[in-house]
Protein backbone atom coordinates (compact mmCIF):
# COMPACT_ATOMS: atom_id res chain seq x y z
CA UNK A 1 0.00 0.00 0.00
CA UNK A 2 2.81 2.75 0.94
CA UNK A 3 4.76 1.77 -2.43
CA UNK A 4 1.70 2.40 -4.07
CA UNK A 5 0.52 5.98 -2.42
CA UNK A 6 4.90 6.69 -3.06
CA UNK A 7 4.87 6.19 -6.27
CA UNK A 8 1.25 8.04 -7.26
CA UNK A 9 2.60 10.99 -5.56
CA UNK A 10 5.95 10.64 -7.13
CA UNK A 11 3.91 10.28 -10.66
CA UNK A 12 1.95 13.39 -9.73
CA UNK A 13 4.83 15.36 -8.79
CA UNK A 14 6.87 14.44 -12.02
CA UNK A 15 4.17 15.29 -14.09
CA UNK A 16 4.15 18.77 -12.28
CA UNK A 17 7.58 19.72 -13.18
CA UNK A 18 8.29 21.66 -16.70
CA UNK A 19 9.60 19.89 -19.51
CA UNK A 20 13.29 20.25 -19.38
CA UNK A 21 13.60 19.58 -15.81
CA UNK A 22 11.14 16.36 -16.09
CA UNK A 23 13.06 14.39 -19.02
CA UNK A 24 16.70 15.16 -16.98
CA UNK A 25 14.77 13.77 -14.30
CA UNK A 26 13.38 10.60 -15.98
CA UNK A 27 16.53 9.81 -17.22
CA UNK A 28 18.67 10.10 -14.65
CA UNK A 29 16.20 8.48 -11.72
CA UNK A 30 14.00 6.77 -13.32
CA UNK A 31 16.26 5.01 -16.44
CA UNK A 32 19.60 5.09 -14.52
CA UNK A 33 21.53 7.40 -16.74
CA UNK A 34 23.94 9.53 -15.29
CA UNK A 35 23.94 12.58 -15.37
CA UNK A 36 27.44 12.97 -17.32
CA UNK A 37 26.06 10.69 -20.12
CA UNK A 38 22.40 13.03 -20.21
CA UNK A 39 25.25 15.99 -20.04
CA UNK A 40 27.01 14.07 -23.53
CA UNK A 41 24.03 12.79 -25.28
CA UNK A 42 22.36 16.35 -25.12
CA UNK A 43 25.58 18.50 -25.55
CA UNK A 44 25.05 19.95 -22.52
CA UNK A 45 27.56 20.94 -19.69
CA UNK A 46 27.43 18.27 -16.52
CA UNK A 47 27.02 21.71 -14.50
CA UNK A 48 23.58 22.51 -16.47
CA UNK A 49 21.97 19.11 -15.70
């Protein structure tokens, strides 16, 4: 039951957040990339994400 009310809140809250700051998020938490290789993929600076 407490996994369940986690991870409905967690959805809700994810789905709250803007874009940008949602797919770094998914990424990194949720698919286990980190954030260096997010950083590469999207030519971005490991500071930025």
């Amino acid at each position: 039951m407490a996994d369940g009310v986690i991870r409905s809140v967690l959805q809700r809250l994810t789905d709250e957040l803007p874009d940008e700051p949602r797919i770094v998020f998914l990424a990194c938490i949720a698919d286990g990339m980190a954030p260096e290789q997010f950083a590469e993929l999207f030519e971005l600076t490991s500071h930025t994400v």
